[in-house]
PDB file of N, CA and C in Angstrom:
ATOM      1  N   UNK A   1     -98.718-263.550 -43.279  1.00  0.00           N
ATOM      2  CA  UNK A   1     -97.921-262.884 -42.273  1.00  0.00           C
ATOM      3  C   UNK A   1     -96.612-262.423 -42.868  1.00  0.00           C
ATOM      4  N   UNK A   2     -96.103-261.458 -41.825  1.00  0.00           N
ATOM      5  CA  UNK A   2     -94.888-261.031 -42.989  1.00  0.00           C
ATOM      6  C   UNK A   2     -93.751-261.701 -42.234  1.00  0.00           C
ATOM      7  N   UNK A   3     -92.838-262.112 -42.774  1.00  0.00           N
ATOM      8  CA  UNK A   3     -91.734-263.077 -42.418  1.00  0.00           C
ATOM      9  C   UNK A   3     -90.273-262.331 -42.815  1.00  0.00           C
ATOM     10  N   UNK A   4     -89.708-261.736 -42.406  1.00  0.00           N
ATOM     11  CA  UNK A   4     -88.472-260.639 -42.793  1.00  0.00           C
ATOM     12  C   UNK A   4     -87.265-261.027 -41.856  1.00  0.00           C
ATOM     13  N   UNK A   5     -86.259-260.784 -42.525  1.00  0.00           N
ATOM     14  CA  UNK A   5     -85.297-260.338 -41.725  1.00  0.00           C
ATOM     15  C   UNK A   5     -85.504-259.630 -40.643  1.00  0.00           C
ATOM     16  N   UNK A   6     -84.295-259.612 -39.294  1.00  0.00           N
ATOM     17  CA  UNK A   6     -84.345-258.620 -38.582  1.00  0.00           C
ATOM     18  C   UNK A   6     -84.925-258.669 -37.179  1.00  0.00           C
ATOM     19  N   UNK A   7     -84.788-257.948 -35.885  1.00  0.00           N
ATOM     20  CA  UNK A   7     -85.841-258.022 -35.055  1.00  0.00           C
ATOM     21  C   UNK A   7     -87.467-257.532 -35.777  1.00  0.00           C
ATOM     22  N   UNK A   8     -87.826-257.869 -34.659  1.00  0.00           N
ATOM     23  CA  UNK A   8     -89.536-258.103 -34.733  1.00  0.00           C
ATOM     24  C   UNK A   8     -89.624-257.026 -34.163  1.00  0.00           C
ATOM     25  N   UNK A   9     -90.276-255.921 -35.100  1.00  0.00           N
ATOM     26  CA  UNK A   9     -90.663-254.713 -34.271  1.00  0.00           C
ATOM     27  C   UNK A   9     -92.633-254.426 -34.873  1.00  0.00           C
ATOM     28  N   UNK A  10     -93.126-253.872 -33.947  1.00  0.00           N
ATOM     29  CA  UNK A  10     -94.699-253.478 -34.078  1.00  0.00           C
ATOM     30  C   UNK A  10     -94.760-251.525 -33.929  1.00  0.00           C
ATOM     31  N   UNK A  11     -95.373-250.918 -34.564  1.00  0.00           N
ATOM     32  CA  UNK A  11     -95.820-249.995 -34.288  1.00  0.00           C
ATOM     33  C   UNK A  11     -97.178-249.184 -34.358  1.00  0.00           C
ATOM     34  N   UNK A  12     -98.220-248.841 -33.437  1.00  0.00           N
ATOM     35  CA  UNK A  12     -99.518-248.338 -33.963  1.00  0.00           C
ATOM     36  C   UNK A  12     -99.484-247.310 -35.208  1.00  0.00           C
ATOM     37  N   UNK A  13    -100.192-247.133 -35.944  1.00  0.00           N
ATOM     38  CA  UNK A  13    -100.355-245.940 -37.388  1.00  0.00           C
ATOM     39  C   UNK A  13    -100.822-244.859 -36.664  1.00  0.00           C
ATOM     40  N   UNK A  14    -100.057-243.667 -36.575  1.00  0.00           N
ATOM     41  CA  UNK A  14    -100.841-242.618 -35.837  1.00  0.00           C
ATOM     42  C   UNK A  14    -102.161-242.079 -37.013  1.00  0.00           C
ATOM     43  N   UNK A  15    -102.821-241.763 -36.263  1.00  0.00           N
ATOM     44  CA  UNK A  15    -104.314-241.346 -37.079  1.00  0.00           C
ATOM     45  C   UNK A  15    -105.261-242.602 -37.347  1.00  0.00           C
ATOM     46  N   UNK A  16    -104.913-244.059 -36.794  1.00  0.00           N
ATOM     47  CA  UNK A  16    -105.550-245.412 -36.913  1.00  0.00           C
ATOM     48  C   UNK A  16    -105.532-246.142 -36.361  1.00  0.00           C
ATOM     49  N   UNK A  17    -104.955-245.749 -34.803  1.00  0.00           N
ATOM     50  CA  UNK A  17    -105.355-246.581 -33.830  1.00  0.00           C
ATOM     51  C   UNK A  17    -105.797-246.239 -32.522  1.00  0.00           C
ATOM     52  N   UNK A  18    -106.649-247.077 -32.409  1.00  0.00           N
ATOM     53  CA  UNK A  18    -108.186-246.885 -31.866  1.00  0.00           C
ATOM     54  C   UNK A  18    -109.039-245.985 -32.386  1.00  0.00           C
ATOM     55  N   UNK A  19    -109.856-246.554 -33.973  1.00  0.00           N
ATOM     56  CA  UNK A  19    -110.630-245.771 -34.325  1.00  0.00           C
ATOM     57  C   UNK A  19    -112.215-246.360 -34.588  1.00  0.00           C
ATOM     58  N   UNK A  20    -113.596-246.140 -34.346  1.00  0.00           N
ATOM     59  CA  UNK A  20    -114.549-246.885 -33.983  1.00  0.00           C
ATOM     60  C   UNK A  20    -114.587-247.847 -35.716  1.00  0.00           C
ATOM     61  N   UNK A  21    -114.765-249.343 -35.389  1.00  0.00           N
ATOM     62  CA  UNK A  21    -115.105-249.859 -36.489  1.00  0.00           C
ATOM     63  C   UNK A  21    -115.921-250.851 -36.331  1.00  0.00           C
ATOM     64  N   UNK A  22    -116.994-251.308 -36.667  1.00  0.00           N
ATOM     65  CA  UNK A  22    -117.970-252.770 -36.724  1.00  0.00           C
ATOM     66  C   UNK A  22    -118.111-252.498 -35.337  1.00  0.00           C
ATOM     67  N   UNK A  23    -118.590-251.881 -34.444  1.00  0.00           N
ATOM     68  CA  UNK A  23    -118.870-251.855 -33.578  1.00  0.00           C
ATOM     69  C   UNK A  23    -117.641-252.265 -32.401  1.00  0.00           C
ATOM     70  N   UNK A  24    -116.640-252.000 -32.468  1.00  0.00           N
ATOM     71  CA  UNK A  24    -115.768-251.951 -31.368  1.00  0.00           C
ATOM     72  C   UNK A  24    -114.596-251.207 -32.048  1.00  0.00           C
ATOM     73  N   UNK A  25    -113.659-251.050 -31.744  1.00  0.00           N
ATOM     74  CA  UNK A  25    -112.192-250.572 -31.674  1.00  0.00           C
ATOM     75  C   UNK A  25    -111.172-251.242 -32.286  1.00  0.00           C
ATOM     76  N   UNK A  26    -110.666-250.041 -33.476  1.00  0.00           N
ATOM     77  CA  UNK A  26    -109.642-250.758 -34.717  1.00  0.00           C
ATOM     78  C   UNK A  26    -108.480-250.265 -34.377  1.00  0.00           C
ATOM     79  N   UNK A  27    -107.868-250.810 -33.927  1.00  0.00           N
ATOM     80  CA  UNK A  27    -106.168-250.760 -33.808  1.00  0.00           C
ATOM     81  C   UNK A  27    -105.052-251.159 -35.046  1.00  0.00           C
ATOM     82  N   UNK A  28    -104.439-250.565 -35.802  1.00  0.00           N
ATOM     83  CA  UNK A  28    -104.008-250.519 -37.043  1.00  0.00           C
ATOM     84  C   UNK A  28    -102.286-250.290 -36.840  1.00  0.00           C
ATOM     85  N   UNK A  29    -101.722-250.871 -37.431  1.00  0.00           N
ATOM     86  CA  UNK A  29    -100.445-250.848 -36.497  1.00  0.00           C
ATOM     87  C   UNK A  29     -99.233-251.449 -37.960  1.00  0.00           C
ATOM     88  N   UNK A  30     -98.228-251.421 -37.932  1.00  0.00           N
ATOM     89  CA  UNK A  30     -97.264-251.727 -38.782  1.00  0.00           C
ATOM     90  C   UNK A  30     -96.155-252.849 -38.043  1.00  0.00           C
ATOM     91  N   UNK A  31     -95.836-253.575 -39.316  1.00  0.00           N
ATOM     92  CA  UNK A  31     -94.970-255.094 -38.099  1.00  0.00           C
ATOM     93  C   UNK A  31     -93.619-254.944 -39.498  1.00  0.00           C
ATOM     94  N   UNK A  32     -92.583-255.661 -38.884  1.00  0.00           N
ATOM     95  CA  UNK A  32     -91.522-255.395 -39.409  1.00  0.00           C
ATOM     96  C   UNK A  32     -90.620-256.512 -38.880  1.00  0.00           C
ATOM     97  N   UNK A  33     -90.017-257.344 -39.312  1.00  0.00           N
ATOM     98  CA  UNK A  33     -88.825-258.302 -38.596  1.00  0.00           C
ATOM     99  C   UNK A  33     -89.266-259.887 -38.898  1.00  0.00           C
ATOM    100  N   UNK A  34     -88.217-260.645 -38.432  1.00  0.00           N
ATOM    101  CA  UNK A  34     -89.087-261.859 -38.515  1.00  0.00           C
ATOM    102  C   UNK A  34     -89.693-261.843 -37.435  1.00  0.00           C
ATOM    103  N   UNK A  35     -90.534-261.957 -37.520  1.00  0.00           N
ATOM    104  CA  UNK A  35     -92.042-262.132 -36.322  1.00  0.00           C
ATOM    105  C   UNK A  35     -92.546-263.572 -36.415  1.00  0.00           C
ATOM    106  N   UNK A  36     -93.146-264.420 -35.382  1.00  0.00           N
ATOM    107  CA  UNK A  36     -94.202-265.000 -35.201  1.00  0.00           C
ATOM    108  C   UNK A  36     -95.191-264.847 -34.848  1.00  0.00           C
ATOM    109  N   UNK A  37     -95.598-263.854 -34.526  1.00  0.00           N
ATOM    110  CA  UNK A  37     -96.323-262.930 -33.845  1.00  0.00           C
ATOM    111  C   UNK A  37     -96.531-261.849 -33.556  1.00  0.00           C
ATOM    112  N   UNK A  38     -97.618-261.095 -33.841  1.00  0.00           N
ATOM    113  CA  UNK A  38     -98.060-259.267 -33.359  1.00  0.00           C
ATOM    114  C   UNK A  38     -99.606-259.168 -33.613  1.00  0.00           C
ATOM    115  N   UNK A  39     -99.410-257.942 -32.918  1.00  0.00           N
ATOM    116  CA  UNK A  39    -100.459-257.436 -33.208  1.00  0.00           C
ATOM    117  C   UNK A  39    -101.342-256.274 -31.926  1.00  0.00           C
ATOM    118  N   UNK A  40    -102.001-256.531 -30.921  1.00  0.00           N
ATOM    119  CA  UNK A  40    -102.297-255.333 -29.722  1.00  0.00           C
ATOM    120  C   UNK A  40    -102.626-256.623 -28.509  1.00  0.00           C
ATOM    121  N   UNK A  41    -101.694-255.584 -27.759  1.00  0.00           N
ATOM    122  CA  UNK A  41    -101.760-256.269 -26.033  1.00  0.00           C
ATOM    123  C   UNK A  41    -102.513-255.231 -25.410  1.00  0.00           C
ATOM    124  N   UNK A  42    -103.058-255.703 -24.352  1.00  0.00           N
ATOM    125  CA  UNK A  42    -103.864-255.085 -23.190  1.00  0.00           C
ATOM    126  C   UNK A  42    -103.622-255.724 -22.107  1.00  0.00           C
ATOM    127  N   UNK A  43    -102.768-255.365 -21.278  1.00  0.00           N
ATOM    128  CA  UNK A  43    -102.558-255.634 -20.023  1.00  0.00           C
ATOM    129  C   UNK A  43    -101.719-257.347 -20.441  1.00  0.00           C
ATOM    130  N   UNK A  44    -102.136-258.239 -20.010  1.00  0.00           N
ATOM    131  CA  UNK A  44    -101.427-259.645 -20.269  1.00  0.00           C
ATOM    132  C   UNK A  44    -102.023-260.084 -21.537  1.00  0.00           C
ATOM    133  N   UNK A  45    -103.249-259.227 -22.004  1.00  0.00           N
ATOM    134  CA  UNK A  45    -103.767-259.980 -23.440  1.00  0.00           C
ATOM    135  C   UNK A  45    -103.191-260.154 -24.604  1.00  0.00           C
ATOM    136  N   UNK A  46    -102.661-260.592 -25.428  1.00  0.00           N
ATOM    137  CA  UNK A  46    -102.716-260.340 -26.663  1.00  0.00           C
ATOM    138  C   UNK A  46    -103.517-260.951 -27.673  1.00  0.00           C
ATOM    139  N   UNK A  47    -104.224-259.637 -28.525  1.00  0.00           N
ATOM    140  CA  UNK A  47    -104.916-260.291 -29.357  1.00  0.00           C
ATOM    141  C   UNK A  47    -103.865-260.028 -30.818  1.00  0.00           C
ATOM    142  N   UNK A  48    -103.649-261.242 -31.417  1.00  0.00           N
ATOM    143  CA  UNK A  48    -103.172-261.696 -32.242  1.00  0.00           C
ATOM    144  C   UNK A  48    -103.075-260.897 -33.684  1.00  0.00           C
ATOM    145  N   UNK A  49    -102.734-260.210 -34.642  1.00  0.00           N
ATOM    146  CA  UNK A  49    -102.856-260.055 -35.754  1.00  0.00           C
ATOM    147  C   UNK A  49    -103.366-261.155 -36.822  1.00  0.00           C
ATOM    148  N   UNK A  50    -104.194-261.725 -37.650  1.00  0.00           N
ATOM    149  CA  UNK A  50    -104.772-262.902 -38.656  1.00  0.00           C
ATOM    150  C   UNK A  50    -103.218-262.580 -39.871  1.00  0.00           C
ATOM    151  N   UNK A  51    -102.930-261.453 -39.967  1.00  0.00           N
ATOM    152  CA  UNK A  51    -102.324-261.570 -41.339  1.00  0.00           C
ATOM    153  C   UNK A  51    -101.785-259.881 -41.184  1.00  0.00           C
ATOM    154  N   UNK A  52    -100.868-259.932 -42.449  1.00  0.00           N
ATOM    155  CA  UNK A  52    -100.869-258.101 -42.953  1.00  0.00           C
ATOM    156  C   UNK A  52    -100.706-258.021 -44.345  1.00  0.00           C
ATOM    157  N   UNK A  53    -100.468-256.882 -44.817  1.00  0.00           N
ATOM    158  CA  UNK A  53    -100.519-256.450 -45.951  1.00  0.00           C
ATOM    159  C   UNK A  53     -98.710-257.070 -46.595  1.00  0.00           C
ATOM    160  N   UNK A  54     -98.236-256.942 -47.455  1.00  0.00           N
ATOM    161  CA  UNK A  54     -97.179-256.983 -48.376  1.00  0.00           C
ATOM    162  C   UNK A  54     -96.005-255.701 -47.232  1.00  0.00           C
ATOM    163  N   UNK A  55     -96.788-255.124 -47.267  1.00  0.00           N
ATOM    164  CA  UNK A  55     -95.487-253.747 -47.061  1.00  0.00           C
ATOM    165  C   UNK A  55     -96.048-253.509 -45.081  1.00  0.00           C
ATOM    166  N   UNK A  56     -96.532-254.858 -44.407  1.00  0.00           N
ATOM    167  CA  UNK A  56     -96.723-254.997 -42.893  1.00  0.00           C
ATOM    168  C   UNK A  56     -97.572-254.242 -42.343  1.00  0.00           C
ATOM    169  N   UNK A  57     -98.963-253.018 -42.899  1.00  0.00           N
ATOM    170  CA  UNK A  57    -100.091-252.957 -42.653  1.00  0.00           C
ATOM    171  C   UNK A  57    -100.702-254.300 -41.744  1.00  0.00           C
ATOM    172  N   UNK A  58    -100.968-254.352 -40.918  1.00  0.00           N
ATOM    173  CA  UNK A  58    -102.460-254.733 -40.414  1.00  0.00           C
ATOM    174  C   UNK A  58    -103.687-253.705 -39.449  1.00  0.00           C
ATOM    175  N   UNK A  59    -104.243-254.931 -38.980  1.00  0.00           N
ATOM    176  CA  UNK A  59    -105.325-253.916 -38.448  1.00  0.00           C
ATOM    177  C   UNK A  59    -106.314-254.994 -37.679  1.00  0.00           C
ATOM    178  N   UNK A  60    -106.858-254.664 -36.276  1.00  0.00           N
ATOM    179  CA  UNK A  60    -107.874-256.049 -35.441  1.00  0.00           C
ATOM    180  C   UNK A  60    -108.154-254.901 -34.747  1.00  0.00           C
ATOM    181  N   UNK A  61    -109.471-255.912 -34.495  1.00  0.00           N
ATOM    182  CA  UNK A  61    -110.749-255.036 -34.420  1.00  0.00           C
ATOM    183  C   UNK A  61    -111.312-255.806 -32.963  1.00  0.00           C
ATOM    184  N   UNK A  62    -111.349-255.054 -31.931  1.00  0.00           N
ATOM    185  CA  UNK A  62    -111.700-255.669 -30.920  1.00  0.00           C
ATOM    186  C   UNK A  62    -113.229-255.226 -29.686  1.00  0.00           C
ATOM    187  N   UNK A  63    -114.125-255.784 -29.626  1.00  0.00           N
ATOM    188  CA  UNK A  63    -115.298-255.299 -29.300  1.00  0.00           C
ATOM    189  C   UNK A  63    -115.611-255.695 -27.358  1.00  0.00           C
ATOM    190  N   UNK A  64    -115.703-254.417 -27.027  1.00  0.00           N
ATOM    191  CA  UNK A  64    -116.345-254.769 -25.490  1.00  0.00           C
ATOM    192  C   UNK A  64    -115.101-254.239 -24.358  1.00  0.00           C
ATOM    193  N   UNK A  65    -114.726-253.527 -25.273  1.00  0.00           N
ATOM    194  CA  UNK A  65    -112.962-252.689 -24.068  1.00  0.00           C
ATOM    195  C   UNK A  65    -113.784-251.860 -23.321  1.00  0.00           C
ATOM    196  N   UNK A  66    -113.143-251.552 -22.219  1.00  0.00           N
ATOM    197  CA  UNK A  66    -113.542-250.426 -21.448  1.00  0.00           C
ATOM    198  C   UNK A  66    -112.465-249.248 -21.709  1.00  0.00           C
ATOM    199  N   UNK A  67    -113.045-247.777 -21.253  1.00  0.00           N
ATOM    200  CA  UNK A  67    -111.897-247.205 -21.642  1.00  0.00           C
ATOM    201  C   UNK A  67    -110.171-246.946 -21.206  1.00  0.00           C
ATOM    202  N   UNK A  68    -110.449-247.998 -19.768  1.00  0.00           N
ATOM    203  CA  UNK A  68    -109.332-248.119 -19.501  1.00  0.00           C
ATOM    204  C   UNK A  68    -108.239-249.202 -20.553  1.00  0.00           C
ATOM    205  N   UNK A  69    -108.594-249.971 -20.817  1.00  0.00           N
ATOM    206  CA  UNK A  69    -107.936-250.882 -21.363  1.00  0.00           C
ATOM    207  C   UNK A  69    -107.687-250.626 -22.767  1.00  0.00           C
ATOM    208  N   UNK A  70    -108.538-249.421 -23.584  1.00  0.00           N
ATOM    209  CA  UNK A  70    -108.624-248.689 -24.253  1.00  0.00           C
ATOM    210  C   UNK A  70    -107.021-247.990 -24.594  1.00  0.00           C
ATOM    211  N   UNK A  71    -106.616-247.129 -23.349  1.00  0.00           N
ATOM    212  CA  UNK A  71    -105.990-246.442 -22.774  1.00  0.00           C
ATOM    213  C   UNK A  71    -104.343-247.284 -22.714  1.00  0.00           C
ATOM    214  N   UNK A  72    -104.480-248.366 -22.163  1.00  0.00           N
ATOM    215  CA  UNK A  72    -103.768-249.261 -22.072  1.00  0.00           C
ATOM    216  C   UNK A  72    -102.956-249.424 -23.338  1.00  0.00           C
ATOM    217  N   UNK A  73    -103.514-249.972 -24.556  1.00  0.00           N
ATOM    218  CA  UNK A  73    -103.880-250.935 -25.806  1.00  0.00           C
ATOM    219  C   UNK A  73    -102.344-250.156 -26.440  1.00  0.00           C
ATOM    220  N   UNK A  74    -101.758-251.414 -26.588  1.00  0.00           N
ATOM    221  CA  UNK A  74     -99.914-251.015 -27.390  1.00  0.00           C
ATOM    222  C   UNK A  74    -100.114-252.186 -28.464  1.00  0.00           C
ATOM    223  N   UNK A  75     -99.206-251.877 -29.263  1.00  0.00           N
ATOM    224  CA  UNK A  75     -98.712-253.030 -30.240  1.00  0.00           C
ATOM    225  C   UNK A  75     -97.618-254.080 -29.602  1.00  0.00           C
ATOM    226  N   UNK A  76     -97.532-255.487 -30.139  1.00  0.00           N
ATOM    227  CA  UNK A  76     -96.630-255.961 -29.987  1.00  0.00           C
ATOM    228  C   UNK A  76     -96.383-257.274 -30.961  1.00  0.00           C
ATOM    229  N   UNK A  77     -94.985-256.982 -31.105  1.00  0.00           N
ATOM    230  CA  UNK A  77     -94.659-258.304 -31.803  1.00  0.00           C
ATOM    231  C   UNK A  77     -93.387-259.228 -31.564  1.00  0.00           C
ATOM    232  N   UNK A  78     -93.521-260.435 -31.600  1.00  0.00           N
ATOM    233  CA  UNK A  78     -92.888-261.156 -30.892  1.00  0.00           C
ATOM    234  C   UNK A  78     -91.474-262.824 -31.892  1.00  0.00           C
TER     235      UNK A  78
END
């Protein structure tokens, strides 16, 4: 996880999020700050980020959305 200075900010990658992968929906997003947490909310959900890259790449992959919640789907980090 990336551990930084700073607020905790999340942002989706335009051109990589929500794009079809392993059979559901890849949300790809950039994290920045000290964080304990990010990654994509849906409504009260959040599903968690596992990890990111060095330079705050990640990416989760979530199967069985409808397209509302689809629609919904933001980054967040906390």
């Amino acid at each position: 996880n990336v551990l930084k200075n700073g607020n905790p900010t999340c942002t989706g990658i335009t051109g990589a999020w929500n794009i079809d992968a392993d059979g559901g929906n890849a949300f790809c997003g950039t994290v920045s700050g000290n964080v304990k947490a990010y990654g994509v909310k849906i409504g009260d959900t959040k599903y968690p980020a596992a990890g990111s890259t060095e330079d705050g790449k990640f990416c989760v992959i979530i199967k069985g959305l409808t397209d509302s919640d689809v629609a919904s789907a933001e980054a967040y980090a906390e």
